[in-house]
C-alpha atoms as a PDB file:
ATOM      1  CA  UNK A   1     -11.519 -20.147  -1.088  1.00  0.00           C
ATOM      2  CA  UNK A   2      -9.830 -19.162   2.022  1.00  0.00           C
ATOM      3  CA  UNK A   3     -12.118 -17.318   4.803  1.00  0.00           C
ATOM      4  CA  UNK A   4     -10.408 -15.091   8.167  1.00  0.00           C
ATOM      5  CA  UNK A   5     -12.466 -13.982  10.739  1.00  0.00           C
ATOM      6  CA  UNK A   6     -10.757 -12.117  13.329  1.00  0.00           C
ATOM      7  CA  UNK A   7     -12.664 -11.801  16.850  1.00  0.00           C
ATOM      8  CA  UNK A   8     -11.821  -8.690  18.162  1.00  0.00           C
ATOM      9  CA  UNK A   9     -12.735  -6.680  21.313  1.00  0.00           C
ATOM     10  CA  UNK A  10     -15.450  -4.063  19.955  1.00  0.00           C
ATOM     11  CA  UNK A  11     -16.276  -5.742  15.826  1.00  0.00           C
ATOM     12  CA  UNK A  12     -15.448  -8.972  14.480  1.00  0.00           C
ATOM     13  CA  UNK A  13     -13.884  -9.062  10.784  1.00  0.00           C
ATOM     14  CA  UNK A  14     -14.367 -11.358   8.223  1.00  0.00           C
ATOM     15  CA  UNK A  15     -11.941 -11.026   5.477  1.00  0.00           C
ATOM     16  CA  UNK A  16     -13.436 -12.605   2.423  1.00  0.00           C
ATOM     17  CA  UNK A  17     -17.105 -14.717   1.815  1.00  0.00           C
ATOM     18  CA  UNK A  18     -16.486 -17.690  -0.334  1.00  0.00           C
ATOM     19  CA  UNK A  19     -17.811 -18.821  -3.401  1.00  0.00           C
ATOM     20  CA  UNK A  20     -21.486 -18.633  -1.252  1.00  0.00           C
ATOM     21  CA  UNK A  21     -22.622 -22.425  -2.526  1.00  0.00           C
ATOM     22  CA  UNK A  22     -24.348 -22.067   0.533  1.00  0.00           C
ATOM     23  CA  UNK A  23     -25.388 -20.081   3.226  1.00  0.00           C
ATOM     24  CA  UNK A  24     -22.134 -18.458   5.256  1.00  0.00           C
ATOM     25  CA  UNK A  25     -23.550 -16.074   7.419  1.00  0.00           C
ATOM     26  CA  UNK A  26     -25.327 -18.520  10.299  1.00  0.00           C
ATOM     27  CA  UNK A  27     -21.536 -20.179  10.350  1.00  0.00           C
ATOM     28  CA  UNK A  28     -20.149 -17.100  11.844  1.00  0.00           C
ATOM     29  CA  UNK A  29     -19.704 -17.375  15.591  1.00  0.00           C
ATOM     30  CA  UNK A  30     -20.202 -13.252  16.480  1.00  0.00           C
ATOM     31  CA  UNK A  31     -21.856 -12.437  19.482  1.00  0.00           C
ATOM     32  CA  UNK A  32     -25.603 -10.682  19.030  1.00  0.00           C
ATOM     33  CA  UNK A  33     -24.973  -6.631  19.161  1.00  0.00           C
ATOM     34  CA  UNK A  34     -21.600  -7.142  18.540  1.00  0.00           C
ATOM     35  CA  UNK A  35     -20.147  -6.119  14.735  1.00  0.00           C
ATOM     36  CA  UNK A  36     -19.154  -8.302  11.994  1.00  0.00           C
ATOM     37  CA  UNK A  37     -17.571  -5.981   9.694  1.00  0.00           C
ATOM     38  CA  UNK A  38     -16.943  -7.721   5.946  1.00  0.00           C
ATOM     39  CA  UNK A  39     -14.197  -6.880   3.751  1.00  0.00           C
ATOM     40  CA  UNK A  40     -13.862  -8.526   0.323  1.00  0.00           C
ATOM     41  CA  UNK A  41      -9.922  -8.723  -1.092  1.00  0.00           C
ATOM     42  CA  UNK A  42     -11.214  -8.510  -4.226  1.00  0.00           C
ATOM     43  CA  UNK A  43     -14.203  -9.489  -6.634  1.00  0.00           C
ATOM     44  CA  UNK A  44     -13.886 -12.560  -7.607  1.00  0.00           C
ATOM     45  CA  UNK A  45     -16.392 -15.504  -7.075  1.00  0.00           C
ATOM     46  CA  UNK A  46     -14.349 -17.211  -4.523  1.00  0.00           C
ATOM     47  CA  UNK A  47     -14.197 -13.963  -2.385  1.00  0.00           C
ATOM     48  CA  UNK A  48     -17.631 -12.308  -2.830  1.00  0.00           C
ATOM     49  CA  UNK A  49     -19.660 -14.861  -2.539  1.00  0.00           C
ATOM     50  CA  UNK A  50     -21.638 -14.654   0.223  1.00  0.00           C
ATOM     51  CA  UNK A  51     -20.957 -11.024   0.949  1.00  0.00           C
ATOM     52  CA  UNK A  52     -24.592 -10.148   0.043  1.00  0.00           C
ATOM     53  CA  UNK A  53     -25.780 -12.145   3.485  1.00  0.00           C
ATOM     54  CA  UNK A  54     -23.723  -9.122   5.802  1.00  0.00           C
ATOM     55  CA  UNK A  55     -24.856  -5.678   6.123  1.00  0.00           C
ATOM     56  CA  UNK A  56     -21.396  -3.887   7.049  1.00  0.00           C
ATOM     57  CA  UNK A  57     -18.920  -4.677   3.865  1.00  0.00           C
ATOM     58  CA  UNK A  58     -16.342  -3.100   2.494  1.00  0.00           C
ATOM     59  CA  UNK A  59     -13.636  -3.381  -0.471  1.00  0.00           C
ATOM     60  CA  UNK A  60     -11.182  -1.959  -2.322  1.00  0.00           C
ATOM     61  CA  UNK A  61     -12.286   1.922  -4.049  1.00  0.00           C
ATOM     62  CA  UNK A  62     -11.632   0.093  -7.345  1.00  0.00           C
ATOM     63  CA  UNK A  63     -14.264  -2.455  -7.300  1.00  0.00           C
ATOM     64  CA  UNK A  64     -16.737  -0.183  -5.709  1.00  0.00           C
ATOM     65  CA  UNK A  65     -19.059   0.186  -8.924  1.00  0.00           C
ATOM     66  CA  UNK A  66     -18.725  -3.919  -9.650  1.00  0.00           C
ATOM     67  CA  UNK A  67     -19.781  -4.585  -6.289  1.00  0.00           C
ATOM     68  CA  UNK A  68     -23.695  -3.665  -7.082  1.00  0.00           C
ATOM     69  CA  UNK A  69     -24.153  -5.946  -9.854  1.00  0.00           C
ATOM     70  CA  UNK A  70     -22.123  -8.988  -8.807  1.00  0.00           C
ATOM     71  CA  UNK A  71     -21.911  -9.127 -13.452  1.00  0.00           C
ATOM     72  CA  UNK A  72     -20.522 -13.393 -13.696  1.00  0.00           C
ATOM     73  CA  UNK A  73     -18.014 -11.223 -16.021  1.00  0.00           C
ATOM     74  CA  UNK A  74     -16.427  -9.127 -13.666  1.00  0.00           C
ATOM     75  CA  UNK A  75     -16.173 -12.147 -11.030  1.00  0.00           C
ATOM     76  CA  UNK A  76     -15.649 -14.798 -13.213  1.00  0.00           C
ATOM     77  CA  UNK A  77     -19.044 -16.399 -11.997  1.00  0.00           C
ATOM     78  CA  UNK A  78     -19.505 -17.866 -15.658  1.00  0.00           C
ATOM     79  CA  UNK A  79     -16.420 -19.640 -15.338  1.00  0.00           C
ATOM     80  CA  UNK A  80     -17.906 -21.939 -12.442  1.00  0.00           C
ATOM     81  CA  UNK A  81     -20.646 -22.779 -14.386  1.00  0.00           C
ATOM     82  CA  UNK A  82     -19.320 -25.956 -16.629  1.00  0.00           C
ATOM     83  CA  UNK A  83     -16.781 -27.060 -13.989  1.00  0.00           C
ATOM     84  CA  UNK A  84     -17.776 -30.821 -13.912  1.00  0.00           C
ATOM     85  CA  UNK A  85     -16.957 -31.734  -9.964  1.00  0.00           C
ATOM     86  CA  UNK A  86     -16.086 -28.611  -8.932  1.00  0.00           C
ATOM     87  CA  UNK A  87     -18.207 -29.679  -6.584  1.00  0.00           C
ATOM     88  CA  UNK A  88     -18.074 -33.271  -4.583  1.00  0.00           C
ATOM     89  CA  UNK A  89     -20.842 -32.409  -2.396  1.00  0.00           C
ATOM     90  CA  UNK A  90     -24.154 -30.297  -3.650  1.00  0.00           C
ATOM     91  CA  UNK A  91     -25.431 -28.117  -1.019  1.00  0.00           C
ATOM     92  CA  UNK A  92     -29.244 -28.899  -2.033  1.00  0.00           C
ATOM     93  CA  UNK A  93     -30.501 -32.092  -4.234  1.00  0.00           C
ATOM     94  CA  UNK A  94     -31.604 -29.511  -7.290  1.00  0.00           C
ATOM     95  CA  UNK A  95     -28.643 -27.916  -7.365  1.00  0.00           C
ATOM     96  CA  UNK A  96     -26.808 -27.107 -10.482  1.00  0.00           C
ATOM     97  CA  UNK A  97     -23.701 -24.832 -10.947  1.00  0.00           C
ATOM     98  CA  UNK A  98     -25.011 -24.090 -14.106  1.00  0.00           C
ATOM     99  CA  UNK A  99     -27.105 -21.863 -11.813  1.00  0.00           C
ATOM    100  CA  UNK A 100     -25.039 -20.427 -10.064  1.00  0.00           C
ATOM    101  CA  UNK A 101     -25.154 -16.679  -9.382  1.00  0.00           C
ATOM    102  CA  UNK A 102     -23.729 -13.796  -6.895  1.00  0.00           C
ATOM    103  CA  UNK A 103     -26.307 -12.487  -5.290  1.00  0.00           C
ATOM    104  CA  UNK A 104     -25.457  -8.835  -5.042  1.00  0.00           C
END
């Protein structure tokens, strides 16, 4: 999953979240007050997850509806769940990608 955040002079932007195995949002280095605007490529898992820890996000028209349920159909979140070491580290000792879900 490739990230971008762009630091700009009035809003940050972050161009896509990550699969959101863990928490992304206290990773991003944005000054207090100052915008982090989100925009997701697209909707699937590798992209949108973690867009549900930002409050200013944005995608394409196209995926607008999809983007309210986070279904593991539309963004292939069911695919990640039987992936034997998709994973070499887990993010908490209980963790299971069997789990796994995109938060909406």
């Amino acid at each position: 999953a490739n990230m971008w955040h762009l630091k700009g002079r009035d809003a940050d932007l972050l161009v896509d979240t990550g699969m959101g195995i863990c928490p992304l949002a206290p990773q991003i280095d944005t000054p207090t007050g100052k915008p982090l605007i989100v925009v997701a490529t697209h909707i699937h898992l590798d992209h949108v997850g973690s867009l549900h820890e930002f409050p200013l996000r944005m995608g394409p028209r196209m995926s607008a509806a999809q983007f309210h349920g986070m279904d593991d159909a539309v963004t292939y979140a069911y695919m990640f769940h039987n992936l034997d070491g998709a994973v070499s580290k887990l993010p908490a000792p209980d963790w299971k990608a069997a789990d796994y879900r995109i938060p909406s």
